[in-house]
N, C-alpha and C. Protein backbone atom coordinates (compact mmCIF):
# COMPACT_ATOMS: atom_id res chain seq x y z
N UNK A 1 0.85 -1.17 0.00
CA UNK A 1 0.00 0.00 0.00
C UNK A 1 0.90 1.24 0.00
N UNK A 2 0.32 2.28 -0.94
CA UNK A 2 1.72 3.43 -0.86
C UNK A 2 1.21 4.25 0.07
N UNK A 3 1.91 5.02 0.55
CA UNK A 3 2.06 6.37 1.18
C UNK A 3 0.25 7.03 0.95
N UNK A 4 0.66 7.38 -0.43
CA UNK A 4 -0.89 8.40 -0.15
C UNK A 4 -2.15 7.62 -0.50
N UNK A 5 -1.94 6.30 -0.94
CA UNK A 5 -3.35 5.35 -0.43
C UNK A 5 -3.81 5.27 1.34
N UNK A 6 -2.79 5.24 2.06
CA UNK A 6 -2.31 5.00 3.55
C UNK A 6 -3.55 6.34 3.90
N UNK A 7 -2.86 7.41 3.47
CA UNK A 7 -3.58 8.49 4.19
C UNK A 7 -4.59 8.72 3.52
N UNK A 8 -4.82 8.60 2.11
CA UNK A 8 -6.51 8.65 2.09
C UNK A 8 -7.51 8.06 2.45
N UNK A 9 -6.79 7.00 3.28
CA UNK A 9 -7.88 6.12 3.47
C UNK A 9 -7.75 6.54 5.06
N UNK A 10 -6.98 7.21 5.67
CA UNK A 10 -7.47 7.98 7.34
C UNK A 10 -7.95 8.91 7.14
N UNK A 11 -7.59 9.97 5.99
CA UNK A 11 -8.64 10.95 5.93
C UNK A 11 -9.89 10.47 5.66
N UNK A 12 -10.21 9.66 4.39
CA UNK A 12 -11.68 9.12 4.53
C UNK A 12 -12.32 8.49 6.20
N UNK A 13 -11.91 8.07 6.94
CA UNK A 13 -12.14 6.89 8.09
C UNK A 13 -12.73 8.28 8.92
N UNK A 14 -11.62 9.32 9.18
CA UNK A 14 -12.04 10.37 9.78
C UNK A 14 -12.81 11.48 9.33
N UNK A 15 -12.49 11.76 8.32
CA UNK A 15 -13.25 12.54 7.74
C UNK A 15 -14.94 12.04 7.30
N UNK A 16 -14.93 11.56 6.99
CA UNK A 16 -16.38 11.04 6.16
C UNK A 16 -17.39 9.51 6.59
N UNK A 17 -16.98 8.71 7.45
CA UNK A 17 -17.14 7.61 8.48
C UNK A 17 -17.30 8.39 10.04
N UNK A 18 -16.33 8.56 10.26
CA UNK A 18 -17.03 8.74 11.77
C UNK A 18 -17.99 9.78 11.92
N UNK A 19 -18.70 10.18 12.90
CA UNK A 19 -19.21 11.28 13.14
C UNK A 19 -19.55 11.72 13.87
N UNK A 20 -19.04 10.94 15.20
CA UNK A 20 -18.72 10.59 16.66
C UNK A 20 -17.88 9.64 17.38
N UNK A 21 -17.65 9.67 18.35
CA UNK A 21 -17.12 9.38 19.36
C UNK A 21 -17.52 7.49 19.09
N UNK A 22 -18.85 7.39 19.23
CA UNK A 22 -19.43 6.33 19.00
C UNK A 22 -19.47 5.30 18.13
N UNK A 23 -18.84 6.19 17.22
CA UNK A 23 -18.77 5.61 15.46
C UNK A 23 -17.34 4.64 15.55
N UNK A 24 -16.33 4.48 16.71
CA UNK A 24 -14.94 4.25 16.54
C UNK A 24 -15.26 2.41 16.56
N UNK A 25 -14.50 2.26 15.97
CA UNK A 25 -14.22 0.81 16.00
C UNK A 25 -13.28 0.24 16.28
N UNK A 26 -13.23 0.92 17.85
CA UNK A 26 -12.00 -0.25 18.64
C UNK A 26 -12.21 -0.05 19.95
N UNK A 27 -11.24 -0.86 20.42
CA UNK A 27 -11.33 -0.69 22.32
C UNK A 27 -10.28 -0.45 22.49
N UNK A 28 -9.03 0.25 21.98
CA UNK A 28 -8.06 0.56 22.56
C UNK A 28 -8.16 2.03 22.71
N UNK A 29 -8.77 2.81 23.37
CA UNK A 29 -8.90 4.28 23.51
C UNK A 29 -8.66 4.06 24.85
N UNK A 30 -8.38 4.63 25.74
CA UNK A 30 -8.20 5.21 27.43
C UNK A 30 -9.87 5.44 27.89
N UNK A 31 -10.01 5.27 28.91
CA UNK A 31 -10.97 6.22 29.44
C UNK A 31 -11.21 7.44 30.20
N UNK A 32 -12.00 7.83 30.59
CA UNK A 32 -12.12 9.25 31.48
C UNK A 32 -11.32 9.02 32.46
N UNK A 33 -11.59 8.10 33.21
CA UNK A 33 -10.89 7.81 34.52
C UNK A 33 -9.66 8.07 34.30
N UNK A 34 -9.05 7.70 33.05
CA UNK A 34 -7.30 7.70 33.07
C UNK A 34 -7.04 9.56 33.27
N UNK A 35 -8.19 10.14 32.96
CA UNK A 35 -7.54 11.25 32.71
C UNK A 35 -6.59 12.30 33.73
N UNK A 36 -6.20 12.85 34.07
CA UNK A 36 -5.22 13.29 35.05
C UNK A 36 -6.31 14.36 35.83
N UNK A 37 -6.58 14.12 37.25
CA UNK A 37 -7.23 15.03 37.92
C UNK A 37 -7.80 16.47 37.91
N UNK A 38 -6.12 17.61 37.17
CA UNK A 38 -6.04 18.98 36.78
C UNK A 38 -6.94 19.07 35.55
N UNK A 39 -7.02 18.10 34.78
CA UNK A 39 -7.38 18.50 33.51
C UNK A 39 -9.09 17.95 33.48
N UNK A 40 -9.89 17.52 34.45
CA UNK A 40 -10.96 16.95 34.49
C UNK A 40 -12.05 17.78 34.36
N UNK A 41 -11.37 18.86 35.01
CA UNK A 41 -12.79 20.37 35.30
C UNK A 41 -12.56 21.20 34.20
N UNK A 42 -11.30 21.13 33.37
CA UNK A 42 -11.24 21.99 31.77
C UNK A 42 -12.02 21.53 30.99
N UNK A 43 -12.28 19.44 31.16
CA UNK A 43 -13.46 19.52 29.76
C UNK A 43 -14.82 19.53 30.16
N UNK A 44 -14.76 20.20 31.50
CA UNK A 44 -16.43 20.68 31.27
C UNK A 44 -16.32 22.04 30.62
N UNK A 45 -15.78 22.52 29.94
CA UNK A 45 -15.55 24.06 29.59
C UNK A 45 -15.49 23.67 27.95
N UNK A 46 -15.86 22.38 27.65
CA UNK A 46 -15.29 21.87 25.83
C UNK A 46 -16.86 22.23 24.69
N UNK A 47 -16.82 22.71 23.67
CA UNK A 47 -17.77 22.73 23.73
C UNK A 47 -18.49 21.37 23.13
N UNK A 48 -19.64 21.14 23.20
CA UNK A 48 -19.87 19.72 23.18
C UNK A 48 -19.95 18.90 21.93
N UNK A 49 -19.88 19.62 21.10
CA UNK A 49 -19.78 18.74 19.55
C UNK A 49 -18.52 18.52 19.46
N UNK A 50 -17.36 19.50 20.12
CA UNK A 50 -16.08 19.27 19.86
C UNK A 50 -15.69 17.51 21.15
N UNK A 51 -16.20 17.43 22.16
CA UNK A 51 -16.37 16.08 22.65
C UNK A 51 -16.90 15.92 22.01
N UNK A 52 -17.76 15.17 21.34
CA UNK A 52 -18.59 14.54 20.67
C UNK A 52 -17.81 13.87 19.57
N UNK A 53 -17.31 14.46 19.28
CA UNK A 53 -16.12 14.02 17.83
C UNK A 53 -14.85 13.53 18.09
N UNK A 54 -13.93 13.56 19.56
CA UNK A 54 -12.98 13.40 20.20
C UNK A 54 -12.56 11.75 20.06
N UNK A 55 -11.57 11.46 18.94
CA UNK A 55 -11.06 10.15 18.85
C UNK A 55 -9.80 9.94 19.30
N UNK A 56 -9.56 10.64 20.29
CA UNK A 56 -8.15 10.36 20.67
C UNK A 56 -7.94 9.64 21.74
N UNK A 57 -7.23 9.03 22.31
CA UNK A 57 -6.94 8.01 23.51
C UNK A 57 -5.99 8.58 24.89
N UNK A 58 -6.83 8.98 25.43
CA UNK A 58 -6.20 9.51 26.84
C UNK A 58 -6.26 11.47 26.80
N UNK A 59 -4.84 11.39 27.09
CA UNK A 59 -4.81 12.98 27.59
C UNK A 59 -3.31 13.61 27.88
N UNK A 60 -2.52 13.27 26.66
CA UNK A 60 -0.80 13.82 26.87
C UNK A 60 -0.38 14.64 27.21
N UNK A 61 -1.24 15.48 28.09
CA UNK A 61 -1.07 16.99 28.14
C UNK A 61 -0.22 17.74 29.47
N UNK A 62 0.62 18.00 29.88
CA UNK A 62 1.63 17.94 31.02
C UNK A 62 1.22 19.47 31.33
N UNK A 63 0.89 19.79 32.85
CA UNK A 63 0.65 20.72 33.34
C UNK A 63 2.03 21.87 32.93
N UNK A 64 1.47 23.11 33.89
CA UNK A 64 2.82 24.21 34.04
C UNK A 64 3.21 24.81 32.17
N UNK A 65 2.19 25.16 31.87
CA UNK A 65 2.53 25.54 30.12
C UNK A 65 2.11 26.86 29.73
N UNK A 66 2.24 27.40 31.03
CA UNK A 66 1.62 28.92 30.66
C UNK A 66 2.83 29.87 29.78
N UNK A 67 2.52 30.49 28.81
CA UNK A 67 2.68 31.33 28.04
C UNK A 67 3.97 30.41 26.45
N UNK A 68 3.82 29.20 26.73
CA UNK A 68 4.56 28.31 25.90
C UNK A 68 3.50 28.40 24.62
N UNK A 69 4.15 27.77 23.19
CA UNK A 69 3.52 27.17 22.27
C UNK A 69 3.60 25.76 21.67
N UNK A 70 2.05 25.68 21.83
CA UNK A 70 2.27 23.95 21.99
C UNK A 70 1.69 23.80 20.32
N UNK A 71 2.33 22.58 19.89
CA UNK A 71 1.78 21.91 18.50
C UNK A 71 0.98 20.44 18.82
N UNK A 72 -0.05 20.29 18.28
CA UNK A 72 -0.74 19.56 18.31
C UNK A 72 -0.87 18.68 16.79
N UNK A 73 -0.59 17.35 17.14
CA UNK A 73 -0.32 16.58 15.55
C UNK A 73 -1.27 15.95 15.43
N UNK A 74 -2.53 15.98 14.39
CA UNK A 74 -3.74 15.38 14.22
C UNK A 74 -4.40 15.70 15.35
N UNK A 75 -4.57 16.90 14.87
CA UNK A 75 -5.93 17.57 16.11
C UNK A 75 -7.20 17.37 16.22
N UNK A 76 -7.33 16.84 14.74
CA UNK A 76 -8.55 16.33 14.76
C UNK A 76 -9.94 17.61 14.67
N UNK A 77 -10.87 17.73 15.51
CA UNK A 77 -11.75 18.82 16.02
C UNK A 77 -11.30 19.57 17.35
N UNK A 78 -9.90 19.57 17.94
CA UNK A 78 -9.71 20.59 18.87
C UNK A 78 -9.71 20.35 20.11
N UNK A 79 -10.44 18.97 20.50
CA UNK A 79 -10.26 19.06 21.72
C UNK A 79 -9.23 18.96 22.54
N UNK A 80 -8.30 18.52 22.14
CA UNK A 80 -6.75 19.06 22.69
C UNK A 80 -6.14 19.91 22.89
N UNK A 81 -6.47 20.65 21.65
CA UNK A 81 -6.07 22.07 21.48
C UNK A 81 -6.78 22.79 22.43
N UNK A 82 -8.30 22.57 22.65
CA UNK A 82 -8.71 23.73 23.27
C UNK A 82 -8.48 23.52 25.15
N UNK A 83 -8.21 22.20 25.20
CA UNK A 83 -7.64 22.09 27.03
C UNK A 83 -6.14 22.94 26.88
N UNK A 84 -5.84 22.99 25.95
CA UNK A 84 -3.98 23.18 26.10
C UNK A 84 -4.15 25.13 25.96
N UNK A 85 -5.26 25.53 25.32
CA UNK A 85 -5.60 26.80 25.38
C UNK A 85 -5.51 27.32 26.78
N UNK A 86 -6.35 26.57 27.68
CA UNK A 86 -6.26 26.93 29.00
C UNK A 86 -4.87 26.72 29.63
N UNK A 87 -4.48 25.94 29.64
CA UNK A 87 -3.00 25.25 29.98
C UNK A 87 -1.46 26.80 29.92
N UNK A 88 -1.75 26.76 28.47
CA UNK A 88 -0.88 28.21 28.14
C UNK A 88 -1.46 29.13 28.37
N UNK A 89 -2.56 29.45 28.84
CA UNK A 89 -3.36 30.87 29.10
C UNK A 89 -3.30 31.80 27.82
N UNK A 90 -3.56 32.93 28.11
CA UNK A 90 -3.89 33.52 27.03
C UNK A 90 -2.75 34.28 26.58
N UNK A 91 -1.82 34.34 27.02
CA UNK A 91 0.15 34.43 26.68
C UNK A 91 0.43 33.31 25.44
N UNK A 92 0.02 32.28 25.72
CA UNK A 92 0.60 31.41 24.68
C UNK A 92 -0.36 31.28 23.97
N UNK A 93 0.10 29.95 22.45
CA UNK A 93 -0.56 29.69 21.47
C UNK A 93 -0.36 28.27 21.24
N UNK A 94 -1.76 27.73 20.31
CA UNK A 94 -1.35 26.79 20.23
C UNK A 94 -1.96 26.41 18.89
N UNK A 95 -1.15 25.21 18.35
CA UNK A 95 -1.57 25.03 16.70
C UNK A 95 -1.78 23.61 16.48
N UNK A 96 -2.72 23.38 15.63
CA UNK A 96 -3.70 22.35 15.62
C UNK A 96 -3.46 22.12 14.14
N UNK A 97 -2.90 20.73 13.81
CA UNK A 97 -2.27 20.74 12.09
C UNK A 97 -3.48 19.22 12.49
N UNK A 98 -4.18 18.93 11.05
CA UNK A 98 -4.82 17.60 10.54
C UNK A 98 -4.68 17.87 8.85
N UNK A 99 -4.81 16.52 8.56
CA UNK A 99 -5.30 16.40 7.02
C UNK A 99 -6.73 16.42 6.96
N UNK A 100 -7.70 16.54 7.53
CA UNK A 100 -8.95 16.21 7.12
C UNK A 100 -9.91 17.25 7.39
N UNK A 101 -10.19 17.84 6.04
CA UNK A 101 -10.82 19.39 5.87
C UNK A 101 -11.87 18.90 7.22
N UNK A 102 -12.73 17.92 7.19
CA UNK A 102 -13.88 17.72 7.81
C UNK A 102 -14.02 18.24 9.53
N UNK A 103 -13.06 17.34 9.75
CA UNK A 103 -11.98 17.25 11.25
C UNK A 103 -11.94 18.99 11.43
N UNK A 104 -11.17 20.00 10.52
CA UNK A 104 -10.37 21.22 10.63
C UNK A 104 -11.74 22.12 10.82
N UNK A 105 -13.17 21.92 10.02
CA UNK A 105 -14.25 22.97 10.08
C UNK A 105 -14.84 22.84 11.11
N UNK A 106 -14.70 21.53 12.14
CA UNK A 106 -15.63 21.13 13.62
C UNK A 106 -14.85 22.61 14.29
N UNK A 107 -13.23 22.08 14.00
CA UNK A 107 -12.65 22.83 15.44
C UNK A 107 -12.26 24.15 15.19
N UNK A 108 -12.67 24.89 13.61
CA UNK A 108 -12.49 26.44 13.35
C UNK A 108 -13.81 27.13 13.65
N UNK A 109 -14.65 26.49 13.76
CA UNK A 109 -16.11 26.93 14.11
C UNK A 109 -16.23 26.99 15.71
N UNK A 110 -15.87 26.33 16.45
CA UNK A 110 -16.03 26.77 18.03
C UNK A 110 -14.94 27.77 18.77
N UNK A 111 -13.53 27.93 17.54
CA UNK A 111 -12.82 29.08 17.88
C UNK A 111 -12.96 30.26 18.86
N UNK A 112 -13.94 30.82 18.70
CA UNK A 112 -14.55 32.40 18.67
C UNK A 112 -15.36 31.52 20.34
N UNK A 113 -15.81 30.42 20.54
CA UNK A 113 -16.86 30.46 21.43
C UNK A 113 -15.69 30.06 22.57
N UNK A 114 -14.61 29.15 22.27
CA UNK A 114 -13.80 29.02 23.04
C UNK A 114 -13.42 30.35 24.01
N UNK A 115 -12.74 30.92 23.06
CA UNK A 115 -12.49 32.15 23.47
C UNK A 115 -13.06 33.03 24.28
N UNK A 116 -14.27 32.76 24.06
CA UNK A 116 -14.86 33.97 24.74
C UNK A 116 -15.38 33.14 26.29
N UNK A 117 -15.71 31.68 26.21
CA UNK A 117 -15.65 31.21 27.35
C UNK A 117 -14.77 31.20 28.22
N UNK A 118 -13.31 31.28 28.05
CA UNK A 118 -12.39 31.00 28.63
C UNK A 118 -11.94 33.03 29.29
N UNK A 119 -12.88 33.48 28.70
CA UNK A 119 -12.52 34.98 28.73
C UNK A 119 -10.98 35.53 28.52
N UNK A 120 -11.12 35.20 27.15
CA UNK A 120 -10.05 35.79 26.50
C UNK A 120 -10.06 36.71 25.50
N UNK A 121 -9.38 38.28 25.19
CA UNK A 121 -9.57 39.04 24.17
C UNK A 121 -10.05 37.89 22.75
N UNK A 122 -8.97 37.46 22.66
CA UNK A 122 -9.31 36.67 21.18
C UNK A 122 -8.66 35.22 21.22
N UNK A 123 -8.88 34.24 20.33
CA UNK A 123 -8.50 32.80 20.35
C UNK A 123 -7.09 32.89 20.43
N UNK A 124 -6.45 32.19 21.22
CA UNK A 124 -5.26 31.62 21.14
C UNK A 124 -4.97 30.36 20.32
N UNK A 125 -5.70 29.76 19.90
CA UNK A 125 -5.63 28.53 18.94
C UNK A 125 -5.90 28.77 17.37
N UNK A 126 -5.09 27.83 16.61
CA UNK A 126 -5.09 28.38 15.53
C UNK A 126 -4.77 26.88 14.77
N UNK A 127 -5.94 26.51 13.99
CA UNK A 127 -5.79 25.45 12.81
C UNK A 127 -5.78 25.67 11.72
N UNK A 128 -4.45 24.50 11.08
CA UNK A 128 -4.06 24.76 10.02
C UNK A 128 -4.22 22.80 9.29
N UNK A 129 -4.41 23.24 8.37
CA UNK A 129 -4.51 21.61 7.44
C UNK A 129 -3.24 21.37 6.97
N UNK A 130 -2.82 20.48 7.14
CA UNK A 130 -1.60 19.38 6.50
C UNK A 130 -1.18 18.54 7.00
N UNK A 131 0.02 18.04 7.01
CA UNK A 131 0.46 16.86 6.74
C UNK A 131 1.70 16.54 8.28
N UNK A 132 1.66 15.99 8.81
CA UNK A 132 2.61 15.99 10.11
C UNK A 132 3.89 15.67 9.84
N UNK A 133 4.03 14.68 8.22
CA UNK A 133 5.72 14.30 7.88
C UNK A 133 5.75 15.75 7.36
N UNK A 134 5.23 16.78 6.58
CA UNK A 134 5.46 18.09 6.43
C UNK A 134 5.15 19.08 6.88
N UNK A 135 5.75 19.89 8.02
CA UNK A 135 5.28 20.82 8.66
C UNK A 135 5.35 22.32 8.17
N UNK A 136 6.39 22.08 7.44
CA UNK A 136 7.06 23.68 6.77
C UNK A 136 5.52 23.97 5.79
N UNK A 137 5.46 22.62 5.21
CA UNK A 137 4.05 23.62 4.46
C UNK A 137 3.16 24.23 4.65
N UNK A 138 3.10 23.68 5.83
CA UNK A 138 1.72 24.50 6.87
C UNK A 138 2.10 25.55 7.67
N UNK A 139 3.28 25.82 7.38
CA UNK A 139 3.93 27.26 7.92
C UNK A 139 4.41 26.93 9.40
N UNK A 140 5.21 25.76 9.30
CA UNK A 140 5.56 25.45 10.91
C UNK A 140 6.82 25.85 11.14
N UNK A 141 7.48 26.80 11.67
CA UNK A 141 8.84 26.96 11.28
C UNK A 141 9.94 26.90 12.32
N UNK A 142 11.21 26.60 11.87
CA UNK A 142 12.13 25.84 12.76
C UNK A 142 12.53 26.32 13.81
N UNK A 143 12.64 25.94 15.09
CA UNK A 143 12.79 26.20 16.03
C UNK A 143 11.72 26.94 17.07
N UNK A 144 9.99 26.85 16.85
CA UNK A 144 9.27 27.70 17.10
C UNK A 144 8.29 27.06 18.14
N UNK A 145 8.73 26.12 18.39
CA UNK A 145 7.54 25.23 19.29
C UNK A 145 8.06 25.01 20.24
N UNK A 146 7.51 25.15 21.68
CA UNK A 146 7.94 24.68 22.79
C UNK A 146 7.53 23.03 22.90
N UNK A 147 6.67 22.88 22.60
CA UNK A 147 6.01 21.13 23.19
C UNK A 147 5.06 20.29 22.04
N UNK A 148 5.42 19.61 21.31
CA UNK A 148 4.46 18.74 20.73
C UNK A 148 3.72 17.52 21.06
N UNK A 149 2.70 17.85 20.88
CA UNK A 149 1.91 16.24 21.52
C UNK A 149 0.68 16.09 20.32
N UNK A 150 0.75 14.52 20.10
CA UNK A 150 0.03 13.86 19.42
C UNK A 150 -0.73 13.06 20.10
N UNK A 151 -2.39 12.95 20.19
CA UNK A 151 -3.02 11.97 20.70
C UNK A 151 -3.43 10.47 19.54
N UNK A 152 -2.73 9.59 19.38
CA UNK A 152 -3.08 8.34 19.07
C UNK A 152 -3.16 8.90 17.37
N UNK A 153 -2.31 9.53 16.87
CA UNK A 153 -2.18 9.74 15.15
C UNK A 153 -1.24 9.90 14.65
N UNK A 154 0.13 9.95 15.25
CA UNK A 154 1.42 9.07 14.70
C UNK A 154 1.18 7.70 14.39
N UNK A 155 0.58 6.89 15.09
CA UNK A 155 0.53 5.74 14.06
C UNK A 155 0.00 5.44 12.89
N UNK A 156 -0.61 6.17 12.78
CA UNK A 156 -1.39 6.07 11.81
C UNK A 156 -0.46 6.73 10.36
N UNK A 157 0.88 7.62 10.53
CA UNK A 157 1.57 8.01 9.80
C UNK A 157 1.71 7.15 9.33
N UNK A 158 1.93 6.97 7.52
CA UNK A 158 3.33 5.66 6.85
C UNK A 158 4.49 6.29 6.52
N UNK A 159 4.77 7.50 7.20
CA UNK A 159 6.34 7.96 7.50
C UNK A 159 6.82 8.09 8.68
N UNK A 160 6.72 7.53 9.76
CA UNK A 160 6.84 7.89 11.40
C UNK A 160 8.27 8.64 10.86
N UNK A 161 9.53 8.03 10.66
CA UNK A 161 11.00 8.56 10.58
C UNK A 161 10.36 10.23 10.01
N UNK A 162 9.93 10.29 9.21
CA UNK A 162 9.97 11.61 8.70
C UNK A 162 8.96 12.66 10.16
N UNK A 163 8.24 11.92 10.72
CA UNK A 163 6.98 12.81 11.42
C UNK A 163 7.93 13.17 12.29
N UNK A 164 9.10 12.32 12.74
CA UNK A 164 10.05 12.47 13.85
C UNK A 164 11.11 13.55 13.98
N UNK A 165 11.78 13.69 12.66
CA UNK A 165 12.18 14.44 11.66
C UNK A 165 11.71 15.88 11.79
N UNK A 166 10.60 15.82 11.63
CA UNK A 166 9.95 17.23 11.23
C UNK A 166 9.71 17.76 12.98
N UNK A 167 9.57 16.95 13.67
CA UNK A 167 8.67 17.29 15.26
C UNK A 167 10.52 17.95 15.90
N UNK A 168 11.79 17.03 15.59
CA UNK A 168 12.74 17.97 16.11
C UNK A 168 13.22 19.10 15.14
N UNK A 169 12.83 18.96 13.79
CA UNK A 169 12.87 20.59 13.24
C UNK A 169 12.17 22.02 13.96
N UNK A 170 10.64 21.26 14.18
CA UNK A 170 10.30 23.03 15.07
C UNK A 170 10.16 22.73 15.96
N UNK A 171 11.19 22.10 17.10
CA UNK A 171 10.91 22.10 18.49
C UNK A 171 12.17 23.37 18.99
N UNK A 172 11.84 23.82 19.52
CA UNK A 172 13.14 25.16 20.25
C UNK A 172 14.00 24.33 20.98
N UNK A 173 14.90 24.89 20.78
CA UNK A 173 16.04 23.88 21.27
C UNK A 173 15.95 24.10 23.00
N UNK A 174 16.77 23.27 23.74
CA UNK A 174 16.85 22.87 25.13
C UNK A 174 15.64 21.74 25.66
């Protein structure tokens, strides 16, 4: 199977198959319980279609991230992004890269509501569509990221070496 059969067929799975939470066809996801105590009372603050759509497994998200910029790899609809919004406060930023237009319009549409729930002048989060073995195309640039975290969509890469590649290109050094 090549390369871009690989990913059209996750963008189709995600994009155009699921359409919830419910729709997944597996049991290897985490549950609530796993989730880390600090971060339990942020997703009552999510808005609820953005849970609703949430296929990711657990919660990689490491406290103490205020005014950092975090990258998020297959963001999917945001809900990562938008706990890690709170996380960096409204000092930092954070960027939300997927391939799947479908995935990218859930989590550019609750932008503005995030924001204003969390009482912030304006969104700190910001999604962009592409590719995680290529970050430069999506305007990711070297040395500019404090922290990357992927929930359960590196595997799904058929370039991990390259996704690896690209994740210590814009990580800031130290």
């Amino acid at each position: 199977m090549t390369n871009t059969v690989i990913s059209e067929s996750v963008q189709n799975y995600y994009g155009q198959v699921l359409k919830s939470s419910e729709d997944l066809k597996t049991s290897a996801c985490c549950t609530l319980d796993a989730m880390p105590m600090y971060l339990r009372p942020l997703l009552a603050d999510l808005h609820p279609e953005v849970v609703a759509r949430y296929y990711g497994c657990g919660t990689p998200l490491p406290p103490a991230l205020d005014g950092c910029t975090v990258l998020d790899l297959g963001c999917g609809t945001g809900r990562d992004c938008y706990l890690l919004s709170r996380l960096v406060g409204e000092s930092g930023n954070v960027i939300g890269i997927d391939m799947t237009e479908q995935q990218l319009d859930v989590a550019n549409e609750h932008r503005d509501w995030h924001a204003e729930r969390y009482g912030y002048a304006h969104s700190n989060v910001e999604f962009k569509q592409g590719y995680m073995e290529d970050l430069a195309t999506a305007g990711i640039a070297d040395n500019s990221i404090d922290l990357v975290v992927s929930n359960c969509v590196i595997n799904l890469s058929p370039d991990k070496k390259q996704v690896l590649t690209e994740i210590l290109r814009v990580l800031k050094p130290g």
